[in-house]
C-alpha atoms as a PDB file:
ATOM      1  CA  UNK A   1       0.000   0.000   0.000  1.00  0.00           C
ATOM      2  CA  UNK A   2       1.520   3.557  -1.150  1.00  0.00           C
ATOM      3  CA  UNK A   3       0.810   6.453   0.985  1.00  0.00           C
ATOM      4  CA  UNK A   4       1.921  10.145   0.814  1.00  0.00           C
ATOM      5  CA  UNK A   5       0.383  11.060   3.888  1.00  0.00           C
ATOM      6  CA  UNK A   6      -0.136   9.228   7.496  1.00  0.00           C
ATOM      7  CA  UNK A   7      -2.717  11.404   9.939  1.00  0.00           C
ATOM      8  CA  UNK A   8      -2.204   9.765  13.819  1.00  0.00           C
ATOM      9  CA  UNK A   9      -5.666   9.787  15.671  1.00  0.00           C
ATOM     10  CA  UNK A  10      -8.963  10.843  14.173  1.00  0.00           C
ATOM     11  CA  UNK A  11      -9.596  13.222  17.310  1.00  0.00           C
ATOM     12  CA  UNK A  12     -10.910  17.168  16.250  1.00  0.00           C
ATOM     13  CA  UNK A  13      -8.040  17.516  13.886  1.00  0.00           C
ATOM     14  CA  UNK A  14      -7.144  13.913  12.451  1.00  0.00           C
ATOM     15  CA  UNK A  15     -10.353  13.637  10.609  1.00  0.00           C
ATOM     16  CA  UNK A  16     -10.892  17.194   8.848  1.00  0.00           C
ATOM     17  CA  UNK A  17      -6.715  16.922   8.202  1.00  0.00           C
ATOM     18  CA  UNK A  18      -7.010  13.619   6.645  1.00  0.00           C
ATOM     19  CA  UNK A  19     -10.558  14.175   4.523  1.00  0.00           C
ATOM     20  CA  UNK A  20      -8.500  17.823   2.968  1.00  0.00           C
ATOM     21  CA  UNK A  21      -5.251  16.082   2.144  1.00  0.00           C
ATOM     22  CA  UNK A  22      -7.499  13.161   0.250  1.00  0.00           C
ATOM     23  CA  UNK A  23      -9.678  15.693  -1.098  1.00  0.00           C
ATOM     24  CA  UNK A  24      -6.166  17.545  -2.485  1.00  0.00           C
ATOM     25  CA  UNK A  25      -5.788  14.287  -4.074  1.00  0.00           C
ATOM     26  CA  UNK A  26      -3.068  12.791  -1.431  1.00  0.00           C
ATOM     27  CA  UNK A  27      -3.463   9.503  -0.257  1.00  0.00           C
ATOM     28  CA  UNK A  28      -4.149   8.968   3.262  1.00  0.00           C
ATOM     29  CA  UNK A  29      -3.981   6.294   5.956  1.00  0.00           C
ATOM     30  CA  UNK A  30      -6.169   7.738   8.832  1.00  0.00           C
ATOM     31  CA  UNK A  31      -4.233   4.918  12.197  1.00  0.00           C
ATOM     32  CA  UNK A  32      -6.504   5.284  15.309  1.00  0.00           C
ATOM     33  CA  UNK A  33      -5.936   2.656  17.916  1.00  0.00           C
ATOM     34  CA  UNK A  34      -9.627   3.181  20.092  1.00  0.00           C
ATOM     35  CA  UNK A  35     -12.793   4.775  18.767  1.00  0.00           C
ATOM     36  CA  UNK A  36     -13.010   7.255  15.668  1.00  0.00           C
ATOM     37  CA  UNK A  37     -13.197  10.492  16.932  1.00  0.00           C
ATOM     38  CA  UNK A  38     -10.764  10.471  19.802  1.00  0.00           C
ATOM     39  CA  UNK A  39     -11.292  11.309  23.463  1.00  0.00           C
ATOM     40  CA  UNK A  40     -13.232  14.739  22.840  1.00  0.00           C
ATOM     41  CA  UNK A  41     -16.342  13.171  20.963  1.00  0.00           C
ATOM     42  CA  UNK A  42     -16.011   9.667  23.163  1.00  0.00           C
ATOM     43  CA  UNK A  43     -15.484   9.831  26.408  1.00  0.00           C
ATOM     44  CA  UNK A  44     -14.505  13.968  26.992  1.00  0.00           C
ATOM     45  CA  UNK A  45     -16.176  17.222  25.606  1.00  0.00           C
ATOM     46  CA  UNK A  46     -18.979  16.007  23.858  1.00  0.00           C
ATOM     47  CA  UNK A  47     -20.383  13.612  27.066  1.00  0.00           C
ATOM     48  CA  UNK A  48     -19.655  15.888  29.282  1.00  0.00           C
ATOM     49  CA  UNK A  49     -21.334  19.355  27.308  1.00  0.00           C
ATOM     50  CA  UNK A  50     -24.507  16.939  26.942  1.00  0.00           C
ATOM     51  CA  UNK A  51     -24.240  15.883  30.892  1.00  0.00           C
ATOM     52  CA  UNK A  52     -24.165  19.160  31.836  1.00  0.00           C
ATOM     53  CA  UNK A  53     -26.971  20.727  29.364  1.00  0.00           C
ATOM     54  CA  UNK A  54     -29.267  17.985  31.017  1.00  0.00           C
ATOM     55  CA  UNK A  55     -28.535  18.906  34.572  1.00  0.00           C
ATOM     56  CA  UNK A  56     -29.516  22.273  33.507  1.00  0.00           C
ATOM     57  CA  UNK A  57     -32.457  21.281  32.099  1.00  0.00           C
ATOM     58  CA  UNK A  58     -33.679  19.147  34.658  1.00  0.00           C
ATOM     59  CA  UNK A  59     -33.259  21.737  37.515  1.00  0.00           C
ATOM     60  CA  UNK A  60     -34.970  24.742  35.416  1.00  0.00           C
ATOM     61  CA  UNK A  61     -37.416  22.148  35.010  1.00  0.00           C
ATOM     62  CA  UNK A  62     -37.534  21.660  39.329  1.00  0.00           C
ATOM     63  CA  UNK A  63     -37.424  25.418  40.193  1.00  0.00           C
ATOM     64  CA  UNK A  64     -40.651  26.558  39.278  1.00  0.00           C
ATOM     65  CA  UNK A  65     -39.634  30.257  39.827  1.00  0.00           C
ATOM     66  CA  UNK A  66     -37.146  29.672  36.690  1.00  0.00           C
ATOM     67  CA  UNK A  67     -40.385  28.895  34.009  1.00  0.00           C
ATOM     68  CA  UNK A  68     -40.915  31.697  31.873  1.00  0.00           C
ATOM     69  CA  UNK A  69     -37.100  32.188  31.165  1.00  0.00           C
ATOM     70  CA  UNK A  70     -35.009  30.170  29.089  1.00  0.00           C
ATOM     71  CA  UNK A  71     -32.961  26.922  30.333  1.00  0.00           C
ATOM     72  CA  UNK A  72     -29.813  28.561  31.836  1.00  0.00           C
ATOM     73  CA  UNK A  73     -30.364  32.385  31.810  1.00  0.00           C
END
């Protein structure tokens, strides 16, 4: 197999880096050893943002004197 380029991890940079090299018409061997997406979509950022959005939600929902605004304001 002939590669020009090898991108290490398909966390928030692997993926769009690999898709613009192929789309410039390099070939690319994307290696991840775990889960596409890395860390940040998996198991960091992305849980935790939704975690936290539903806590939110669930105590605007519990407070009545918080109805009438918006979740979080």
């Amino acid at each position: 197999m002939r590669t020009d380029v090898i991108v290490i991890g398909s966390g928030q940079a692997g993926v769009p880096l690999a898709a613009r090299l192929a789309e410039a018409g390099k070939r690319v061997l994307l290696a991840e050893a775990g889960d596409l997406g890395g860390t940040c979509v998996n198991n960091g950022c992305t849980p935790s943002k939704t975690m936290i959005a539903s806590a939110r939600a669930a105590t605007w929902r519990a407070t009545p004197d918080g109805w009438g605004s918006a979740p979080g304001k």
